[in-house]
N, C-alpha and C. Protein backbone atom coordinates (compact mmCIF):
# COMPACT_ATOMS: atom_id res chain seq x y z
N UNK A 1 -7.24 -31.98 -47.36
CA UNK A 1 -6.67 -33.29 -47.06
C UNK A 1 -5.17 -33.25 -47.36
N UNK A 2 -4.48 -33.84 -46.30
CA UNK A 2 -2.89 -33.25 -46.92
C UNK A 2 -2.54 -35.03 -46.55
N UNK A 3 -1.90 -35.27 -48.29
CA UNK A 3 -1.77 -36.57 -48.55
C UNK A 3 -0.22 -36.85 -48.71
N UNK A 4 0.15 -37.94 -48.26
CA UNK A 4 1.74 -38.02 -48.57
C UNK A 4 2.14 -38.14 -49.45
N UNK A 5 2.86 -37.73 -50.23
CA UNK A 5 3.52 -38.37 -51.49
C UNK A 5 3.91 -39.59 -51.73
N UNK A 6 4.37 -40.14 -50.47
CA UNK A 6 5.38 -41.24 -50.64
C UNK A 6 4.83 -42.22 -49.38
N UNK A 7 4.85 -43.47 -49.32
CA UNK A 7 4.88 -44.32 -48.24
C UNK A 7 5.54 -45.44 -48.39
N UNK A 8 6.32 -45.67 -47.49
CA UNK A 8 6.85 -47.20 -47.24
C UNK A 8 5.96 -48.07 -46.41
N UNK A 9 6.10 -49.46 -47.35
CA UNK A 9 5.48 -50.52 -47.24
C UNK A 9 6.04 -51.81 -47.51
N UNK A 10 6.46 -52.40 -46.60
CA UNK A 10 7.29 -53.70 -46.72
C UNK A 10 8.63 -53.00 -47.07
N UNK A 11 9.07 -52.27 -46.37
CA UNK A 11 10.53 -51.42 -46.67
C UNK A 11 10.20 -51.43 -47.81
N UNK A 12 9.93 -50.92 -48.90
CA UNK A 12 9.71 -50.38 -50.47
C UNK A 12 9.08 -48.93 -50.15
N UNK A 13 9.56 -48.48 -50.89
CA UNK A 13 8.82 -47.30 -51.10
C UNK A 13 7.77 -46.97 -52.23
N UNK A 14 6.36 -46.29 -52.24
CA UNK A 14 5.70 -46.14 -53.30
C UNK A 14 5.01 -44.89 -53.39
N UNK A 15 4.85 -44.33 -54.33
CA UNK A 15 4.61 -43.13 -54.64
C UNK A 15 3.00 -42.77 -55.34
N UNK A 16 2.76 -41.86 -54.62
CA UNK A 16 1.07 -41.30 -54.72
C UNK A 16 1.14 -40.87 -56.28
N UNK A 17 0.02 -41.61 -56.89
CA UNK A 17 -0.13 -41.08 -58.42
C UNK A 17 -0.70 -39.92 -58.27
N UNK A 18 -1.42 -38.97 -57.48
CA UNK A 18 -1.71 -37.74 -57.72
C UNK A 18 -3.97 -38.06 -57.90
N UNK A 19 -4.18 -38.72 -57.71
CA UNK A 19 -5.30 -39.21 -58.09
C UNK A 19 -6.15 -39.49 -56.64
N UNK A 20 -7.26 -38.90 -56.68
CA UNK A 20 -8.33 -39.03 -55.44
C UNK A 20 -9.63 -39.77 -56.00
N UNK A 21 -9.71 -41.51 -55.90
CA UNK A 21 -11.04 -41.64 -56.49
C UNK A 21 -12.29 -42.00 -55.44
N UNK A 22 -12.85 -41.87 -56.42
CA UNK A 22 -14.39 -41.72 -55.80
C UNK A 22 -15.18 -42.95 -54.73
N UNK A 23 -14.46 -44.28 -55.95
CA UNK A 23 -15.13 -45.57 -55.89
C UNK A 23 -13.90 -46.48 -55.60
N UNK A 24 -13.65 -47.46 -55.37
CA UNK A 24 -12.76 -48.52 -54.67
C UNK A 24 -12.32 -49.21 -56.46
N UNK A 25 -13.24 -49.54 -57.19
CA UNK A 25 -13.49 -49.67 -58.23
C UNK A 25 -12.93 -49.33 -59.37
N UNK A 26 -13.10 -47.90 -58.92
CA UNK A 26 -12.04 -47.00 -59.78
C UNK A 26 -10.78 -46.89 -59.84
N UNK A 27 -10.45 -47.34 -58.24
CA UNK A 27 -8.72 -47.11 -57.86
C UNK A 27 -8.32 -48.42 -58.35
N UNK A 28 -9.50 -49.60 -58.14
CA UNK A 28 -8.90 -51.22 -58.55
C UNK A 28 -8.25 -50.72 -60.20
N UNK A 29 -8.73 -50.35 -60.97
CA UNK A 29 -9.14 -50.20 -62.45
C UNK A 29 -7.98 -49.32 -62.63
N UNK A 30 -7.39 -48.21 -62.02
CA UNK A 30 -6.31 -47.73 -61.79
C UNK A 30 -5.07 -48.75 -61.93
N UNK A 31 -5.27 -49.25 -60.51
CA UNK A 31 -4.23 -50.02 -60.05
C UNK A 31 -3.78 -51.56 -61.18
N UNK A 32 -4.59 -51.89 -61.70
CA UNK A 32 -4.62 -52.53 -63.01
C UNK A 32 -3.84 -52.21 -64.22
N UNK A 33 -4.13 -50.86 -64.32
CA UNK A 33 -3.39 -50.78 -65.51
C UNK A 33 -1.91 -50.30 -65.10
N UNK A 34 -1.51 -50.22 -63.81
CA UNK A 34 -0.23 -49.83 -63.60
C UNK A 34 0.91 -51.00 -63.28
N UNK A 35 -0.03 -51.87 -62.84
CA UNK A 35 0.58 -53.40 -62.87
C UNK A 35 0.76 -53.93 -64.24
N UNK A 36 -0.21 -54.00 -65.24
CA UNK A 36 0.26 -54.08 -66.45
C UNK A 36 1.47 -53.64 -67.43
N UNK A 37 1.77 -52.07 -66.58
CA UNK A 37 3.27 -51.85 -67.10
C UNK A 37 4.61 -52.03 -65.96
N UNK A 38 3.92 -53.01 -65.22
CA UNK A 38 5.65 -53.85 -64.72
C UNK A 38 5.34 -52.97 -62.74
N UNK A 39 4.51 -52.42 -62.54
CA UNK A 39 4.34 -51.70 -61.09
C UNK A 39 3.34 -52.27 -59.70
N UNK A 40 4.00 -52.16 -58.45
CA UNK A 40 3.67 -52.90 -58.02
C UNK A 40 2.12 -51.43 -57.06
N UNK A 41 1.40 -52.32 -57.14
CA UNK A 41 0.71 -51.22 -56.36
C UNK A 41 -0.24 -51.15 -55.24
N UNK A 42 -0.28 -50.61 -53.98
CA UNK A 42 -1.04 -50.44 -52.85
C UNK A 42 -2.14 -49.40 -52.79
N UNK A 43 -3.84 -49.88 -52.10
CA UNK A 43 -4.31 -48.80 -52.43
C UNK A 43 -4.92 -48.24 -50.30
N UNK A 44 -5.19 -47.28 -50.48
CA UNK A 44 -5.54 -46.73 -48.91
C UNK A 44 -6.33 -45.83 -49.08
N UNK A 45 -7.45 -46.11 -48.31
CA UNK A 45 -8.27 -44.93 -47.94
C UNK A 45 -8.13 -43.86 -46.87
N UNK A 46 -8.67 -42.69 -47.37
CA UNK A 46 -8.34 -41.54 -46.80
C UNK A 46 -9.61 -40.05 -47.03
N UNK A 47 -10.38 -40.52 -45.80
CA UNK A 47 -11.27 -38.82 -46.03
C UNK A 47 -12.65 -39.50 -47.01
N UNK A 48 -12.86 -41.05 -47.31
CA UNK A 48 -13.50 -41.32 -48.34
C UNK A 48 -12.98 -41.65 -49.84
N UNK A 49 -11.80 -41.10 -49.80
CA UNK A 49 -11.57 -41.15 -51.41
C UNK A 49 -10.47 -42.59 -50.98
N UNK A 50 -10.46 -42.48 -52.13
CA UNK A 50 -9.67 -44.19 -52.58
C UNK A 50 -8.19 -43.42 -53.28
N UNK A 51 -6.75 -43.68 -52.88
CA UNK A 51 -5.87 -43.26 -53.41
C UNK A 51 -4.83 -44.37 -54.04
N UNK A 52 -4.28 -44.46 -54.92
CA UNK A 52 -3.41 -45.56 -55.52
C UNK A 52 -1.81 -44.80 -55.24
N UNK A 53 -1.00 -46.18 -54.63
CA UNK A 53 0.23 -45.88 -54.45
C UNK A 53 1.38 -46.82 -55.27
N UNK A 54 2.30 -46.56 -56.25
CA UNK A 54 2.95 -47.23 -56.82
C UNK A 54 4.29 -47.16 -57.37
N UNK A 55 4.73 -48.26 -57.56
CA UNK A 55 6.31 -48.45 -57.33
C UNK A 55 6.50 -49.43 -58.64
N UNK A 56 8.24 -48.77 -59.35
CA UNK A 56 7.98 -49.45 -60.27
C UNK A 56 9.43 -50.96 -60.45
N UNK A 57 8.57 -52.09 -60.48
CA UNK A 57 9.23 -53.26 -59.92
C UNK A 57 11.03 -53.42 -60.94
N UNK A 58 11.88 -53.51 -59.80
CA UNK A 58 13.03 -53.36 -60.58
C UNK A 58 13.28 -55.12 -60.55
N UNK A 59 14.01 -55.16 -62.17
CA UNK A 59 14.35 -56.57 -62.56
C UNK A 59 15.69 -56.34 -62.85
N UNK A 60 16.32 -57.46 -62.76
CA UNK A 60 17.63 -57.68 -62.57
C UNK A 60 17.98 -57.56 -64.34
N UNK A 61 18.96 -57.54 -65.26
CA UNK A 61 19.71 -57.08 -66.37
C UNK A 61 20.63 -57.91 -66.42
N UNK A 62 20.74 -58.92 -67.55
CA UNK A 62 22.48 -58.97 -67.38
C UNK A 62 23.16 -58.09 -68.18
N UNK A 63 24.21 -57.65 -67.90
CA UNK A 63 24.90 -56.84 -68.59
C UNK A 63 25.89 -57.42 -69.25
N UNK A 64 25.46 -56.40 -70.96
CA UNK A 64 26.09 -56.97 -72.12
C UNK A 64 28.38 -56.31 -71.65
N UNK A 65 28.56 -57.69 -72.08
CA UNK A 65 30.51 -57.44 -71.64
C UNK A 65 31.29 -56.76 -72.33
C-alpha cells in the first residue's frame, strides 16, 4: 500500500502519523488524543485500514516588546 505522507485538505496541510488501524474505532481513539494536544485531525480509509492525518493548530502569540 503506498500511502502519502502528507495531504491537503481545506488548503491545510496534514500529515500521516505513520499508523494503519484495524478498526474505525481505533483511529477515532487515535484521533482523540491528538486533538487533546491542540491538533486538528482527518481520518481516510485506504485498502481497509483506517489511517489518521494531522496538523498541528497554529494560535496567534502576542509578542512580549
Amino acid at each position: 500500500m503506498d500511502i502519502p505522507l502528507a495531504r491537503k485538505m481545506e488548503g491545510k496541510k496534514f500529515m500521516w502519523d505513520g499508523g494503519a488501524y484495524p478498526t474505525e474505532a481505533e483511529a477515532e481513539q487515535v484521533m482523540h488524543g491528538y486533538e487533546k494536544d491542540g491538533f486538528e485531525t482527518r481520518m481516510f480509509v485506504e485498502e481497509g485500514q483506517y489511517l489518521v492525518y494531522s496538523r498541528r493548530v497554529v494560535t496567534a502569540e502576542k509578542a512580549e516588546g
